[in-house]
Protein backbone atom coordinates (compact mmCIF):
# COMPACT_ATOMS: atom_id res chain seq x y z
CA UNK A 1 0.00 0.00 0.00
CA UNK A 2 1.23 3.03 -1.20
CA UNK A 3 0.81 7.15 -0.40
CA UNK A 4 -0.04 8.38 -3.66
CA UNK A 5 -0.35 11.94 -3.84
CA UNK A 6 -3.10 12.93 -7.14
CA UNK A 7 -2.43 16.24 -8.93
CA UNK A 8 -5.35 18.01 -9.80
CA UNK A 9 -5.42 16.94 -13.22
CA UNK A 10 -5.57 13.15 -12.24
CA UNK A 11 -8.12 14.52 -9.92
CA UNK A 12 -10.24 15.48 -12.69
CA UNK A 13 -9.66 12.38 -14.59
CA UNK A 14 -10.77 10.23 -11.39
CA UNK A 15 -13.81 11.94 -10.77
CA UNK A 16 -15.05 13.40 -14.28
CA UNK A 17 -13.14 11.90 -17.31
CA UNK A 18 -11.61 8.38 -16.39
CA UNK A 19 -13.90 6.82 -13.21
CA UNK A 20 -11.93 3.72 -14.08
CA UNK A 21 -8.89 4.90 -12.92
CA UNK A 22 -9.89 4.30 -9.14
CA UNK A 23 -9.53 0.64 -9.37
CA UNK A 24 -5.59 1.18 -10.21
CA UNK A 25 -5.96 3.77 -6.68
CA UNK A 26 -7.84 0.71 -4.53
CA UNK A 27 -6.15 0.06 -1.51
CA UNK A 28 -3.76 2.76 -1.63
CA UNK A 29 -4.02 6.00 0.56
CA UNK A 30 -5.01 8.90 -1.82
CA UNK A 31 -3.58 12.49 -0.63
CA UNK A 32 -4.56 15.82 -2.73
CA UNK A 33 -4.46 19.61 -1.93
CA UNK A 34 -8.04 21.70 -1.09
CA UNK A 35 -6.98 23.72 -4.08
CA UNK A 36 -7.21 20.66 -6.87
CA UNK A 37 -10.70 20.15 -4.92
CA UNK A 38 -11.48 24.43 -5.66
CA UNK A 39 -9.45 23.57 -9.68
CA UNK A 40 -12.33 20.51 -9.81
CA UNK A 41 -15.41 22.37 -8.61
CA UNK A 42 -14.37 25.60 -10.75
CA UNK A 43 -13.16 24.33 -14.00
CA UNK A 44 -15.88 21.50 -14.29
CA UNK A 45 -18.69 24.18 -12.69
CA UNK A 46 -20.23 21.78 -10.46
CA UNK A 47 -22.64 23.18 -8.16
CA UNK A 48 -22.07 22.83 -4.35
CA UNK A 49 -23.17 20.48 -2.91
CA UNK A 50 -22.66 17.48 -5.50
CA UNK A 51 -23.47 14.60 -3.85
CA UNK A 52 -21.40 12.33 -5.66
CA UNK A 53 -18.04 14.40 -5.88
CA UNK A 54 -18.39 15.15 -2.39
CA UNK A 55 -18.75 11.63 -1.05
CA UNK A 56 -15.54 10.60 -3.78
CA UNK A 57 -13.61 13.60 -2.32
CA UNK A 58 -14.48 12.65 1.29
CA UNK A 59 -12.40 9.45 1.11
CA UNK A 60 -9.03 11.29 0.76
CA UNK A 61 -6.74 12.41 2.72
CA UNK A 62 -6.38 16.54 2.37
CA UNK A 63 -2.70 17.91 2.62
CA UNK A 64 -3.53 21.57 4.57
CA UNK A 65 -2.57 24.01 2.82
CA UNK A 66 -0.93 26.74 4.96
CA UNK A 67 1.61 29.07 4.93
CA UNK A 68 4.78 26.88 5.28
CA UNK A 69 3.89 24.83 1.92
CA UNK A 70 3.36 28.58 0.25
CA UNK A 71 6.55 29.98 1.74
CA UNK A 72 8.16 26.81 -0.19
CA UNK A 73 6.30 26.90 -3.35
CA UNK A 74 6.75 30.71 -4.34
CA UNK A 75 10.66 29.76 -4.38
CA UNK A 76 10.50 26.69 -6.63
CA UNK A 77 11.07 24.15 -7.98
CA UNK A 78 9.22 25.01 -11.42
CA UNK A 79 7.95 28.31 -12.34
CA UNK A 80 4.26 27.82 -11.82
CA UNK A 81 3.21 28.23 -8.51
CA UNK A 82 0.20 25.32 -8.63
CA UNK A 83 2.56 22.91 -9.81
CA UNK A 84 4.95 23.86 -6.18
CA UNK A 85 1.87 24.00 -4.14
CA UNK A 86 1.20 20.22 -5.19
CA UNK A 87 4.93 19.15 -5.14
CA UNK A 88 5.22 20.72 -1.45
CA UNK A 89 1.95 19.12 -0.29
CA UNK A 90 2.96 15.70 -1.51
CA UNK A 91 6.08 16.44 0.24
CA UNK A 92 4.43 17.00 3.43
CA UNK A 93 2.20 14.13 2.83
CA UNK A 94 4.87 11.79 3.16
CA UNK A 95 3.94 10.37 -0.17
CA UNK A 96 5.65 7.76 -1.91
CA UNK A 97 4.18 8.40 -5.67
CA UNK A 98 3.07 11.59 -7.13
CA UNK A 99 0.81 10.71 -9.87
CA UNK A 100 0.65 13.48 -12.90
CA UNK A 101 0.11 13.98 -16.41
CA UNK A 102 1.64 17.28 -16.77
CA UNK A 103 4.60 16.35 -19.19
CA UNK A 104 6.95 18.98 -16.87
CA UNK A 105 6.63 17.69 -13.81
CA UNK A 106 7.21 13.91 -15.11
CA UNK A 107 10.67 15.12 -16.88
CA UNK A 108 11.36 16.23 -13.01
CA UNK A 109 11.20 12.34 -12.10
CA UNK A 110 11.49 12.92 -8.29
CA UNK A 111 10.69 15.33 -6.21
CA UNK A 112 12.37 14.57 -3.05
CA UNK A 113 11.83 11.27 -2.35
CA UNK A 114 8.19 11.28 -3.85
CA UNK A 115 8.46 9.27 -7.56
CA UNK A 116 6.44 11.62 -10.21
CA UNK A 117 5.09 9.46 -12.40
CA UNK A 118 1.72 9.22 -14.77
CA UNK A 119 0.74 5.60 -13.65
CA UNK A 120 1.00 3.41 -10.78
């Protein structure tokens, strides 16, 4: 059982575009930041509540997103601060995997000790 840490857009493709994609995630503990949940709810305009989002969303693990993780992410590692927001949280998380399929952050390879990879 691994820590794998979603990025928002594999958030999106769990919840909206791939459903599938959860039975490669069963049995493994599933981290994310609030702001991929905020990304979800604004890009896809989903109304608050929704049921079904909430109840799939519920079953993570949110990485808090405070000040520390911000004072880290406006310094790096890429230029886009969403991207470092995610890489810190997964950081904090303790994750082992940090599953992604922005082709930047997969060149990157590792973060730390967290493996960035697009599949499991």
């Amino acid at each position: 059982m691994a820590n794998i840490y979603l990025d928002t857009n594999k958030v999106v493709d769990l919840l909206v575009r791939n459903p599938e994609l959860s039975g490669t995630l069963s049995g493994h503990h599933i981290c994310l930041s609030p702001l991929s949940a905020h990304i979800l709810f604004y890009t896809e305009k989903f109304p608050v509540p929704t049921p079904s989002i909430n109840k799939s969303l519920m079953t993570m693990k949110f990485v808090s997103f405070d000040d520390r993780i911000l004072q880290k992410a406006i310094n790096g590692p890429t230029k886009d601060l969403e991207d470092n927001i995610q890489l810190h949280s997964a950081v904090e998380a303790d994750c082992d995997i940090f599953l992604t399929s922005d082709k930047k952050l997969l060149k990157m390879d590792y973060f730390g000790k967290v493996k960035i990879s697009s599949s499991i």
